[in-house]
C-alpha atoms as a PDB file:
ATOM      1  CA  UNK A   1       0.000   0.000   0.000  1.00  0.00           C
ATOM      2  CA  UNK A   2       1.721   3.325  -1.124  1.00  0.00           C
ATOM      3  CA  UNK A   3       2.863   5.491   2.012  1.00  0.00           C
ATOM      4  CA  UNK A   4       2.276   2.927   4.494  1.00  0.00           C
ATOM      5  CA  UNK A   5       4.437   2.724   7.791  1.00  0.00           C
ATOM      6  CA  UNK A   6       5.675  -0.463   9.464  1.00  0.00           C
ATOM      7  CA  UNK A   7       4.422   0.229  12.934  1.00  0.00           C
ATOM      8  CA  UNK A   8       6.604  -1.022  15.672  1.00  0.00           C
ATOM      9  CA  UNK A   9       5.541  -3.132  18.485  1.00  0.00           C
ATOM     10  CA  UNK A  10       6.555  -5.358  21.658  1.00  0.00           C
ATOM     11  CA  UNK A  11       5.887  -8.963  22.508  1.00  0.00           C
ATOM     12  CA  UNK A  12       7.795 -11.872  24.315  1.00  0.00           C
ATOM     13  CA  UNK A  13       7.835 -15.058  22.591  1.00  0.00           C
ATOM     14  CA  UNK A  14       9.389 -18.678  22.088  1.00  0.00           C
ATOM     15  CA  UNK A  15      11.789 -19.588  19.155  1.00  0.00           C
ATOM     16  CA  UNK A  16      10.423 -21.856  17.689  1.00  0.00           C
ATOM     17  CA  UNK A  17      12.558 -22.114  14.658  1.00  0.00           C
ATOM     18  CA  UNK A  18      15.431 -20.494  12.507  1.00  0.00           C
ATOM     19  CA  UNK A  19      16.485 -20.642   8.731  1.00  0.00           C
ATOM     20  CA  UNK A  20      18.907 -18.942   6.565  1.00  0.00           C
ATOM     21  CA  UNK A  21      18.180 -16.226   4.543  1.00  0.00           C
ATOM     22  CA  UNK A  22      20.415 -14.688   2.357  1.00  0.00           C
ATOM     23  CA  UNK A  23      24.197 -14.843   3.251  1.00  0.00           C
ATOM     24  CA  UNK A  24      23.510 -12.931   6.693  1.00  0.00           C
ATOM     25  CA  UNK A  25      20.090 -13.003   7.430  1.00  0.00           C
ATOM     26  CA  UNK A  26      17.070 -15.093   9.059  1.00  0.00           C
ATOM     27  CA  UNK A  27      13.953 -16.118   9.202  1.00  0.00           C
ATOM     28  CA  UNK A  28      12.801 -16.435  13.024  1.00  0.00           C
ATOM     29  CA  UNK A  29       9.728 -18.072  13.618  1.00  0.00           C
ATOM     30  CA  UNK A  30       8.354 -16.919  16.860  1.00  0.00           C
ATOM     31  CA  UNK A  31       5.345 -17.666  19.451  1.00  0.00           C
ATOM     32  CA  UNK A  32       4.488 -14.842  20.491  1.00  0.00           C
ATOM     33  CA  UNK A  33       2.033 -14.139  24.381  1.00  0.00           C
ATOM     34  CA  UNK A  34      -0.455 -11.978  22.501  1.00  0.00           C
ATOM     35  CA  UNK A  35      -0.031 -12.312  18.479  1.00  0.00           C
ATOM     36  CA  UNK A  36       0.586 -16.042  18.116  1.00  0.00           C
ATOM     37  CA  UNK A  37       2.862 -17.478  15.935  1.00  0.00           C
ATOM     38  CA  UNK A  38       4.489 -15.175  13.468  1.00  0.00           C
ATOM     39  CA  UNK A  39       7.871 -15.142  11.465  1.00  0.00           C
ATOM     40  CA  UNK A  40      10.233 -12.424  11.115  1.00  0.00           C
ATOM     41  CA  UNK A  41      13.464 -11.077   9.003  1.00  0.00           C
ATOM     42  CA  UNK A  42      16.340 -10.926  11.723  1.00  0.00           C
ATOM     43  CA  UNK A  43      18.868  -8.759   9.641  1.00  0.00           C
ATOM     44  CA  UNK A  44      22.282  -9.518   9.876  1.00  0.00           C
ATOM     45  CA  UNK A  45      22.193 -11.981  12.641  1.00  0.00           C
ATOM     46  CA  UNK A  46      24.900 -14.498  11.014  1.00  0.00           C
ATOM     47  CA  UNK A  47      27.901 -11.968  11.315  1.00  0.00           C
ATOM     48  CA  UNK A  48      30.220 -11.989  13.560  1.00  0.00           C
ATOM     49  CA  UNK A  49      29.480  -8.640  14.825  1.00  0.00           C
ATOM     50  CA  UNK A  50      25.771  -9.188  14.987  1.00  0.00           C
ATOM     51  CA  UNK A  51      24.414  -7.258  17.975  1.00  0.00           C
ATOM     52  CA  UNK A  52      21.455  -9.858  19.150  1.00  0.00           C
ATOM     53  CA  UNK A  53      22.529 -13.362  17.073  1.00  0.00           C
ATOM     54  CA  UNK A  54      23.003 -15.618  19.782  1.00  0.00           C
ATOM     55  CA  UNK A  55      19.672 -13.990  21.275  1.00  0.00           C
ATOM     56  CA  UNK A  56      17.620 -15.279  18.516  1.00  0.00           C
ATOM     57  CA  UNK A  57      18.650 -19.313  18.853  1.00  0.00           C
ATOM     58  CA  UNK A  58      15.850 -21.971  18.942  1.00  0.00           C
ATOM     59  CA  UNK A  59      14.195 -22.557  22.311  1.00  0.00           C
ATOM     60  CA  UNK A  60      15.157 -19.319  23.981  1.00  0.00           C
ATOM     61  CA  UNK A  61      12.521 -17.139  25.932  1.00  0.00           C
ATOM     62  CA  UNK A  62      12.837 -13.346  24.537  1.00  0.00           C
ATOM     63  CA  UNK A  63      11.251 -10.117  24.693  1.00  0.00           C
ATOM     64  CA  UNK A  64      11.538  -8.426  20.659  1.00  0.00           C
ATOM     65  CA  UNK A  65      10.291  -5.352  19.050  1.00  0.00           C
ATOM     66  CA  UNK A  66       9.053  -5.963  16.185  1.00  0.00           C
ATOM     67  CA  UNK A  67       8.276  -4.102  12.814  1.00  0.00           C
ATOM     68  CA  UNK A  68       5.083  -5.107  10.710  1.00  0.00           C
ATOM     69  CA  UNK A  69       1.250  -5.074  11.449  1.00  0.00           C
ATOM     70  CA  UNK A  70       0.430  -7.165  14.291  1.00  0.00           C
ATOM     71  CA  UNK A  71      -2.857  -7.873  12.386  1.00  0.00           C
ATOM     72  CA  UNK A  72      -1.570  -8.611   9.043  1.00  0.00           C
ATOM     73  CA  UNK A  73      -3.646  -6.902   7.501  1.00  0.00           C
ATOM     74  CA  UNK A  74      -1.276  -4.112   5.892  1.00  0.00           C
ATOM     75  CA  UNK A  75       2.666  -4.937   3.935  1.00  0.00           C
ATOM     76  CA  UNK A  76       4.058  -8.281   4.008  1.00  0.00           C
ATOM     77  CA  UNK A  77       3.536 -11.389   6.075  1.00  0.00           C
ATOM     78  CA  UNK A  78       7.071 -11.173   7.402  1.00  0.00           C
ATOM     79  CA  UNK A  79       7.680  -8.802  10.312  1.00  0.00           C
ATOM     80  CA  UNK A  80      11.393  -7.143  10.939  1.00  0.00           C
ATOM     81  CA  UNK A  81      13.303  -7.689  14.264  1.00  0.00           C
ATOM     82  CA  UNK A  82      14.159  -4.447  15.618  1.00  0.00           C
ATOM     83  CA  UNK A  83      15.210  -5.334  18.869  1.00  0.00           C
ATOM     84  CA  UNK A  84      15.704  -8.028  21.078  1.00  0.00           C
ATOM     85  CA  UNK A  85      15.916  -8.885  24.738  1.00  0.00           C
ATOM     86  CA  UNK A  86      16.953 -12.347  26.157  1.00  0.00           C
ATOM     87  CA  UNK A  87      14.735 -13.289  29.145  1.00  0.00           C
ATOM     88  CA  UNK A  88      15.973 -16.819  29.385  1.00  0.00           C
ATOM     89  CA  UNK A  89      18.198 -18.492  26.636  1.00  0.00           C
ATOM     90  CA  UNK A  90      16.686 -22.474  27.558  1.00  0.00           C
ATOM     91  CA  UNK A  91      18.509 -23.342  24.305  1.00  0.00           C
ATOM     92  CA  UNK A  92      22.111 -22.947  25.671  1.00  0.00           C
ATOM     93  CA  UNK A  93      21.437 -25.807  28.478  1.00  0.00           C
ATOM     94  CA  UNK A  94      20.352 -27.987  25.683  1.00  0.00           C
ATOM     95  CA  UNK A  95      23.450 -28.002  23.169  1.00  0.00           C
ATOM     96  CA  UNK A  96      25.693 -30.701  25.075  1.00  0.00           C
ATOM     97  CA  UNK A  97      22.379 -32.535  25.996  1.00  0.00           C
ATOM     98  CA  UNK A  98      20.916 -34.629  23.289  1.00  0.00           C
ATOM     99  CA  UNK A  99      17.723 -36.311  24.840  1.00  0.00           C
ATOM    100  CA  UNK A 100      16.556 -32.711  26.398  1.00  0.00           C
ATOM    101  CA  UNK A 101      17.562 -31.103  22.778  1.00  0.00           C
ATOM    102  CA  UNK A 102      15.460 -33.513  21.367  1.00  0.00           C
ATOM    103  CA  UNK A 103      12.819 -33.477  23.395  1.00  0.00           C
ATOM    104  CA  UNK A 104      12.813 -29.442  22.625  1.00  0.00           C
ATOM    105  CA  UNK A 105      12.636 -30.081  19.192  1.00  0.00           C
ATOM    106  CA  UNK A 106       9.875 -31.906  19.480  1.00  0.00           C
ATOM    107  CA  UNK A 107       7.713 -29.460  21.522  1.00  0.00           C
ATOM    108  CA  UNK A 108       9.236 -26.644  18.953  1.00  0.00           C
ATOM    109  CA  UNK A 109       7.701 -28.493  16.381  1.00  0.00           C
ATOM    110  CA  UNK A 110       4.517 -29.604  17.794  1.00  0.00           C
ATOM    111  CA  UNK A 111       3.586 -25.381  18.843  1.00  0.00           C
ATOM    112  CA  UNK A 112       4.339 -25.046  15.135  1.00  0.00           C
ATOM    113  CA  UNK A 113       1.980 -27.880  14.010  1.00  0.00           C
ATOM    114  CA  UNK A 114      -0.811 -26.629  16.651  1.00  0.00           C
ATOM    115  CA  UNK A 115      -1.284 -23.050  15.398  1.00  0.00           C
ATOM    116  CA  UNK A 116      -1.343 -23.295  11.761  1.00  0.00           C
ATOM    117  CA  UNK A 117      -2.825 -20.112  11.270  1.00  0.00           C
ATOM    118  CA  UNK A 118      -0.402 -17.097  11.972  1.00  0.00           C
ATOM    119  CA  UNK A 119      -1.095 -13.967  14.020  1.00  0.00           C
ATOM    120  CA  UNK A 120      -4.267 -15.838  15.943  1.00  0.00           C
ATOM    121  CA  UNK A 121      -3.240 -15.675  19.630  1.00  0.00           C
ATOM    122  CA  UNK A 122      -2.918 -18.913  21.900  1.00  0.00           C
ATOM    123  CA  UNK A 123      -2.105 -18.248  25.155  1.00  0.00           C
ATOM    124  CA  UNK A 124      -2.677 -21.161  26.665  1.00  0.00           C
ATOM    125  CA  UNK A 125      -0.852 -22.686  24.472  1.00  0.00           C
ATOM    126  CA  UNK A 126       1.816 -20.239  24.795  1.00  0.00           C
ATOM    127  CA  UNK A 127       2.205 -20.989  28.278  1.00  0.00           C
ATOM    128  CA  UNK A 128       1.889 -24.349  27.997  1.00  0.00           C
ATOM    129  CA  UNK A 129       4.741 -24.381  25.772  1.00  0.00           C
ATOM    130  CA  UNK A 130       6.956 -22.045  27.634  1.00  0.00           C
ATOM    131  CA  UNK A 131       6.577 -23.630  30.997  1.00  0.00           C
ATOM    132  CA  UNK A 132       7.956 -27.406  28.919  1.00  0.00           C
ATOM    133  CA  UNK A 133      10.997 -25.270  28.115  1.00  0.00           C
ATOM    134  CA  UNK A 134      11.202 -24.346  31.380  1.00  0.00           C
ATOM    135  CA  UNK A 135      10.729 -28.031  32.769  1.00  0.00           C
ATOM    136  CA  UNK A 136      13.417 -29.448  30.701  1.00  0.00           C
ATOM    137  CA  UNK A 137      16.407 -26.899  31.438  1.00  0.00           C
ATOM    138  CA  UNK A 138      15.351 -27.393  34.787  1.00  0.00           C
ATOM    139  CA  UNK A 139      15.692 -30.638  34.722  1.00  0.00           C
ATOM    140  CA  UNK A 140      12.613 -31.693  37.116  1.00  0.00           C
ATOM    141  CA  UNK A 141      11.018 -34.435  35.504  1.00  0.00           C
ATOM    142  CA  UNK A 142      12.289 -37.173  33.016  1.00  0.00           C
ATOM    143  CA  UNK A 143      12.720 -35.652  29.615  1.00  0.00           C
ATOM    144  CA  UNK A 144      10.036 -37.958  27.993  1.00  0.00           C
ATOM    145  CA  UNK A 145       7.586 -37.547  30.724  1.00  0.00           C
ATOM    146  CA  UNK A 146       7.716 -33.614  30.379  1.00  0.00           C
ATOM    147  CA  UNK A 147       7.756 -34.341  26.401  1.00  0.00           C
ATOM    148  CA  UNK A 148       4.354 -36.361  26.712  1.00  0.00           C
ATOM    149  CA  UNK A 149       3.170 -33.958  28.987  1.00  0.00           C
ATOM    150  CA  UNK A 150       3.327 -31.159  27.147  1.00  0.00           C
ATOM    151  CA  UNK A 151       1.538 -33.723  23.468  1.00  0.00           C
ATOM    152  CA  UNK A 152      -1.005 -34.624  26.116  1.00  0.00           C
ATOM    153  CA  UNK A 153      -2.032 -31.014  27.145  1.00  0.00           C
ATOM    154  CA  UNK A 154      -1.419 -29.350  23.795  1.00  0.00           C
ATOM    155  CA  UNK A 155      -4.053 -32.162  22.291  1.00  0.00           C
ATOM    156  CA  UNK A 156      -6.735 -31.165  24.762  1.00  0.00           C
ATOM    157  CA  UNK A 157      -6.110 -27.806  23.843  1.00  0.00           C
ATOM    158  CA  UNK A 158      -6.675 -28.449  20.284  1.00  0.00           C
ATOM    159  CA  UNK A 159      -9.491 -31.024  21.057  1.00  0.00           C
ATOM    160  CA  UNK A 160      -7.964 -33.884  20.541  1.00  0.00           C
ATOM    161  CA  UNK A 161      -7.566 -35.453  24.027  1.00  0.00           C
ATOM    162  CA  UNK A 162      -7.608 -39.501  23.745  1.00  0.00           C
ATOM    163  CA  UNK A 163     -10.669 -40.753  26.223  1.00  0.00           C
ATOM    164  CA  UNK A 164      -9.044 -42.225  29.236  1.00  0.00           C
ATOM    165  CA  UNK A 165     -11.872 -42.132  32.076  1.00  0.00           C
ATOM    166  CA  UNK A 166     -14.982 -42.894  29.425  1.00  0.00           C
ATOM    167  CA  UNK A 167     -15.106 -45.238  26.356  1.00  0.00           C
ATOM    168  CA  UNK A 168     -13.984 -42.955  23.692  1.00  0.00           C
ATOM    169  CA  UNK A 169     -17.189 -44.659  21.343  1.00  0.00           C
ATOM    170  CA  UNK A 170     -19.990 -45.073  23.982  1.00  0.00           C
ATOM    171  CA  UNK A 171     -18.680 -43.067  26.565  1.00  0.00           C
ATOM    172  CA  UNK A 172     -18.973 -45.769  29.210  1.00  0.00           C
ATOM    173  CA  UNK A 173     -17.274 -44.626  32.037  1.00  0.00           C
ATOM    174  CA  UNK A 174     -14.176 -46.798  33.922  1.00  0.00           C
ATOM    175  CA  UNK A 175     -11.003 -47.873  33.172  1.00  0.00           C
ATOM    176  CA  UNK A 176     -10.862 -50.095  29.787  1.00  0.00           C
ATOM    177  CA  UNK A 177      -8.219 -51.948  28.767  1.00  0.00           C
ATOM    178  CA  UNK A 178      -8.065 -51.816  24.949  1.00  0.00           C
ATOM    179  CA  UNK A 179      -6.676 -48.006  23.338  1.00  0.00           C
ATOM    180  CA  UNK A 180      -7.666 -47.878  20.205  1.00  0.00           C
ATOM    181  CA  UNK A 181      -6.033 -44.346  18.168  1.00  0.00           C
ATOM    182  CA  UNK A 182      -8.623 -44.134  15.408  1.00  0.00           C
ATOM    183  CA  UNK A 183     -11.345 -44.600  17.789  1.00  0.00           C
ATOM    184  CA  UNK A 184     -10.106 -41.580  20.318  1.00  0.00           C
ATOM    185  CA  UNK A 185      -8.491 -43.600  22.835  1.00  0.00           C
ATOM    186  CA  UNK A 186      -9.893 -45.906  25.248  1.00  0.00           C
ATOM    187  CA  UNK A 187     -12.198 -48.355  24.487  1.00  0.00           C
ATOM    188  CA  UNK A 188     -14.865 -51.195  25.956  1.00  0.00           C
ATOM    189  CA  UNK A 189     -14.935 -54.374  24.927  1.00  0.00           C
ATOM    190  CA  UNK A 190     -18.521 -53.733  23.191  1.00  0.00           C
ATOM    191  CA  UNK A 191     -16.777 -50.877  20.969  1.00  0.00           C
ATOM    192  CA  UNK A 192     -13.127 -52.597  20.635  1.00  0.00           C
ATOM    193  CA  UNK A 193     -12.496 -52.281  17.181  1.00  0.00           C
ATOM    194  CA  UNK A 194      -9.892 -54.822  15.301  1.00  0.00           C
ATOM    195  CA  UNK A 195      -6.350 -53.820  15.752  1.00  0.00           C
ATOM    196  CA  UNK A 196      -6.644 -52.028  18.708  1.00  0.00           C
ATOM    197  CA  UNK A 197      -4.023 -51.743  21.565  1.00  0.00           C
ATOM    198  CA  UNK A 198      -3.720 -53.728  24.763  1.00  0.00           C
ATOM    199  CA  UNK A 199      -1.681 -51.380  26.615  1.00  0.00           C
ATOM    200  CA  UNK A 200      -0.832 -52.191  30.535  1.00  0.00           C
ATOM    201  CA  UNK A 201      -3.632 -50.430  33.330  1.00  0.00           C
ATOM    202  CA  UNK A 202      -0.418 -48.389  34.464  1.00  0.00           C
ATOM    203  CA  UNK A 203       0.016 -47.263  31.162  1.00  0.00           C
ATOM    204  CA  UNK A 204      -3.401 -45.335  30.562  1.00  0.00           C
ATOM    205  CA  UNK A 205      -3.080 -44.209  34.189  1.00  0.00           C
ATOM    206  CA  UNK A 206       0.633 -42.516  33.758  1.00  0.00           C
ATOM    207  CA  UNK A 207      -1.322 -40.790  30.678  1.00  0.00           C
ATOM    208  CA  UNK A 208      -4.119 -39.417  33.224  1.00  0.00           C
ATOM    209  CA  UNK A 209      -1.627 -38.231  35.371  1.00  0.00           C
ATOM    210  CA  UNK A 210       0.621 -36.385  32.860  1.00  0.00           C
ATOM    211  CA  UNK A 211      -2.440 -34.816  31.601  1.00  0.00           C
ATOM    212  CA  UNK A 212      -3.983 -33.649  35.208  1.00  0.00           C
ATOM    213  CA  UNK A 213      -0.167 -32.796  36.288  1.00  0.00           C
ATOM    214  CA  UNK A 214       0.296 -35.687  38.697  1.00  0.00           C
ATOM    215  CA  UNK A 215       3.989 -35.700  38.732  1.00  0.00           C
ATOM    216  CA  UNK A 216       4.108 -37.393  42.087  1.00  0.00           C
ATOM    217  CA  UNK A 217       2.791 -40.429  40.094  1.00  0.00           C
ATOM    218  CA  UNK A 218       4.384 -39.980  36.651  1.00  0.00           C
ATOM    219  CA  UNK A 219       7.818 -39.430  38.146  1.00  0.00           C
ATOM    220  CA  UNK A 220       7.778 -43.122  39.895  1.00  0.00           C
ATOM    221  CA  UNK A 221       6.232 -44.929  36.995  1.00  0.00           C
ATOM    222  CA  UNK A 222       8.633 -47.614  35.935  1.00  0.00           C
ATOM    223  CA  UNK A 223      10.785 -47.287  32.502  1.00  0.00           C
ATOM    224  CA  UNK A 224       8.508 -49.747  30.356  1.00  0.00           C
ATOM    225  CA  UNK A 225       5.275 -48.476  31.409  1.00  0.00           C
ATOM    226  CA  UNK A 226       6.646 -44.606  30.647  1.00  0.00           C
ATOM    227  CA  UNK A 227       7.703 -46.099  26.666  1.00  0.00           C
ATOM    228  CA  UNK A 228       4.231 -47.497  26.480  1.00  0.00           C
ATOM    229  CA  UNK A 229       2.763 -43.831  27.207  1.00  0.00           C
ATOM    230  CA  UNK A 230       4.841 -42.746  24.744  1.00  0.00           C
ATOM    231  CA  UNK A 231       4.234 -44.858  22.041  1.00  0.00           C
ATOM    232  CA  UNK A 232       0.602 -44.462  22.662  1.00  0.00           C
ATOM    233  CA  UNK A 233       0.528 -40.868  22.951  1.00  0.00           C
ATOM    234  CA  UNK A 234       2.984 -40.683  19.827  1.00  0.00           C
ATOM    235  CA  UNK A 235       0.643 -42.136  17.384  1.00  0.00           C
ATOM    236  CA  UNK A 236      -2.791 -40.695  18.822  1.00  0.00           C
ATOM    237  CA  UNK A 237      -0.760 -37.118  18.278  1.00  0.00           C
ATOM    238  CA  UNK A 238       0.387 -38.175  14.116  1.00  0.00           C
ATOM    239  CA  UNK A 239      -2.941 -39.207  13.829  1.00  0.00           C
ATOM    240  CA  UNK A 240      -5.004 -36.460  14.448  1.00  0.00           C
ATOM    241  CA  UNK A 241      -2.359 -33.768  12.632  1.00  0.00           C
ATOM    242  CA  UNK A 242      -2.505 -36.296   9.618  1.00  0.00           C
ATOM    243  CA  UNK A 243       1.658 -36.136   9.280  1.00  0.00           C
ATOM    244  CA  UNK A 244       4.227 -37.436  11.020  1.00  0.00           C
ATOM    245  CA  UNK A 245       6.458 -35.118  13.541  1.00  0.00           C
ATOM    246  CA  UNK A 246       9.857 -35.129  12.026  1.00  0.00           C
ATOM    247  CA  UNK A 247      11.946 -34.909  15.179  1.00  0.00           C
ATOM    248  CA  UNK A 248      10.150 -37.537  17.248  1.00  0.00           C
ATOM    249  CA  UNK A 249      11.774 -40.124  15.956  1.00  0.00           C
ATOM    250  CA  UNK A 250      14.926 -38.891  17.148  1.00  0.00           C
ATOM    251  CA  UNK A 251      13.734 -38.037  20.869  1.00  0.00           C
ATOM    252  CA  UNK A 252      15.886 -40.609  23.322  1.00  0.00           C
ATOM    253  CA  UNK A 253      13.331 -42.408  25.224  1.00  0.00           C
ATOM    254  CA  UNK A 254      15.996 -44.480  26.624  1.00  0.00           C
ATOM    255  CA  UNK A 255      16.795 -48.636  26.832  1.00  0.00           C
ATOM    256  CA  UNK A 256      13.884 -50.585  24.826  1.00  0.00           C
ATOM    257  CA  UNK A 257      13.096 -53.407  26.981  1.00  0.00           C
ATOM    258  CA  UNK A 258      14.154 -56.921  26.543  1.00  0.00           C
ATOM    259  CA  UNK A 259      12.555 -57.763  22.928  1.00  0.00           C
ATOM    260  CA  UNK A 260      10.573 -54.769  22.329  1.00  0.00           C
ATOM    261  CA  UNK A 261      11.356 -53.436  19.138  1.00  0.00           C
ATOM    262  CA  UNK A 262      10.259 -49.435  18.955  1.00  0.00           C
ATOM    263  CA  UNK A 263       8.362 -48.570  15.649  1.00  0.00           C
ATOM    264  CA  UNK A 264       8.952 -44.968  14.447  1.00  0.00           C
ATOM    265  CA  UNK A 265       7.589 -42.112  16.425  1.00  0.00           C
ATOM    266  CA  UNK A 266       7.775 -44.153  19.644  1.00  0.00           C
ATOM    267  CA  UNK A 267       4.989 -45.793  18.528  1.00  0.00           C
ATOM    268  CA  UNK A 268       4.227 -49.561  20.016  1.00  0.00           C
ATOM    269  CA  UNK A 269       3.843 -52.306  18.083  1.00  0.00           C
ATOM    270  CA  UNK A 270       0.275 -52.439  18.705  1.00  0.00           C
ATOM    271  CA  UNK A 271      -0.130 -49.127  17.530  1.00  0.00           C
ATOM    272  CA  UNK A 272      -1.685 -48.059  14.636  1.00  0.00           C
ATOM    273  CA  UNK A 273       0.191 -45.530  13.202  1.00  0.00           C
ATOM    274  CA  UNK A 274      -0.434 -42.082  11.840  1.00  0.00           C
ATOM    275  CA  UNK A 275      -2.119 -41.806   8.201  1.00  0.00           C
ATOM    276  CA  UNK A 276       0.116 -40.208   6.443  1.00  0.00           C
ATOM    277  CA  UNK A 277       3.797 -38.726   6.590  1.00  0.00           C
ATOM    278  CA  UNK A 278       7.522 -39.334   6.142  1.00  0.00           C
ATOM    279  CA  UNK A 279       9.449 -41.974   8.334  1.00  0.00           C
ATOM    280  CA  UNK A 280      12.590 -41.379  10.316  1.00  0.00           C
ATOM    281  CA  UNK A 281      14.914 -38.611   9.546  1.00  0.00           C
ATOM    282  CA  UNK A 282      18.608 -39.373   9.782  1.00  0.00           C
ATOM    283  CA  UNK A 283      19.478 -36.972  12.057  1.00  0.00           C
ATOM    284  CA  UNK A 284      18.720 -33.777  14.606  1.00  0.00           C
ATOM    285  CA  UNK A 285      15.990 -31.520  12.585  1.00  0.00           C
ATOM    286  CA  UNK A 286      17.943 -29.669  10.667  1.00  0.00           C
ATOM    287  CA  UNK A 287      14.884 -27.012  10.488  1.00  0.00           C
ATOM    288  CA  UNK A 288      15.916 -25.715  13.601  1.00  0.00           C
ATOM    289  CA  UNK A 289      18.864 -24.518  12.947  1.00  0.00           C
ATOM    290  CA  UNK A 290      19.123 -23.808   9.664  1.00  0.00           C
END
């Protein structure tokens, strides 16, 4: 539009992401408290003398003025970083720590996934994501439990929590033993559908307690029970978003145990897994970075 202004403006945010643009630039996509996700041009921030470079890494917490219209309703899609603030750089703890890097990836990716459209706030999700970053450089739960955690609550944001307490067909209530993904989770033996999982009781009740916040409970839950949750909670997660999550097949969930054979995405055997989507990745997510 001819004589229009970038307008400046301030909001913290989560990085989720970084690629190269140019021979000095980037593109920084960011989750922002009030605007949601967005990406913006970080000028410069590959030379040596860049002023806020190592501010702008994946997985840091940072307050940025930024130069666009929060609205997007006026000049391009891409915003400008003007300034930049670190509040807490999580991403440092992470780079000599492969499962918790992973595990960041993997949360990184999944705010991405959840808020496909840009500019439309989420603050619960915002939060939600923040406080996981938090978590892991903290190191106060088991990476994979604060992983799930955060899949578990970010689904029932997005309306996809599996049925746990209820038969996810029915709706009759109790604990039921078959987990079936295409079905919505838990299932009775009236609504079992072929194929479906056979997961351990502990299993589905680590996943109630992730999702309610019972750490107490989750924290003593033994290793196998903890890749069961995982697996489960993997595929019910690629299922709904129709694509597999690139870095969760890297995430380090630890020993397999004796004979069990991990299918991609930490799915289970018994698992069916997601519709559509692109296997393993040899590899850390190179998105992140790049």
């Amino acid at each position: 539009m001819a004589g229009y202004r970038r307008q400046l403006y301030r909001d913290d945010a989560v990085v989720l992401r970084v690629q190269k643009l140019g021979e000095s630039d980037r593109i920084i996509t960011l989750f922002t408290r009030r605007h949601g996700r967005l990406r913006a041009v970080a000028r410069g921030v590959r030379r040596t003398m860049s002023r806020f470079g190592a501010r702008l890494e994946p997985f840091g917490h940072v307050d940025l003025q930024l130069a666009g219209d929060p609205k997007g309703n006026q000049g391009s899609s891409l915003h400008t970083v003007s300034q930049v603030e670190a509040i807490e750089l999580y991403g440092k703890r992470f780079l000599g720590d492969y499962p918790r890097y992973t595990a960041a990836s993997a949360i990184a990716e999944t705010a991405e996934r959840l808020t496909p459209i840009e500019r439309e706030p989420s603050l619960r999700l915002f939060q939600l994501t923040l406080g996981a970053m938090k978590s892991l450089a903290r190191g106060e739960h088991a990476t994979t439990l604060v992983l799930d955690a955060y899949l578990l609550r970010g689904m029932a944001f997005a309306g996809w929590a599996p049925a746990l307490a209820a038969c996810a067909v029915c709706g009759e209530p109790g604990r039921h033993r078959a987990f079936s993904v295409p079905a919505g989770g838990a299932v009775c033996p009236d609504c079992r559908p072929p194929g479906a999982a056979h997961p351990a009781p502990a299993t589905l009740e680590l996943m109630s307690a992730l999702t309610s916040g019972d750490w107490g409970y989750a924290d003593a839950a033994e290793t196998g029970v903890r890749r069961e949750c995982s697996g489960l909670v993997a595929a019910h997660l690629q299922w709904h978003l129709e694509r597999a999550l690139r870095s969760l097949p890297l995430v380090d969930r630890g020993t397999p145990a004796s004979g069990a054979v991990p299918s991609p995405g930490g799915a289970g055997p018994d698992v069916v897994p997601p519709r559509s989507g692109a296997g393993p990745v040899a590899g850390v997510n190179r998105e992140m970075t790049e």
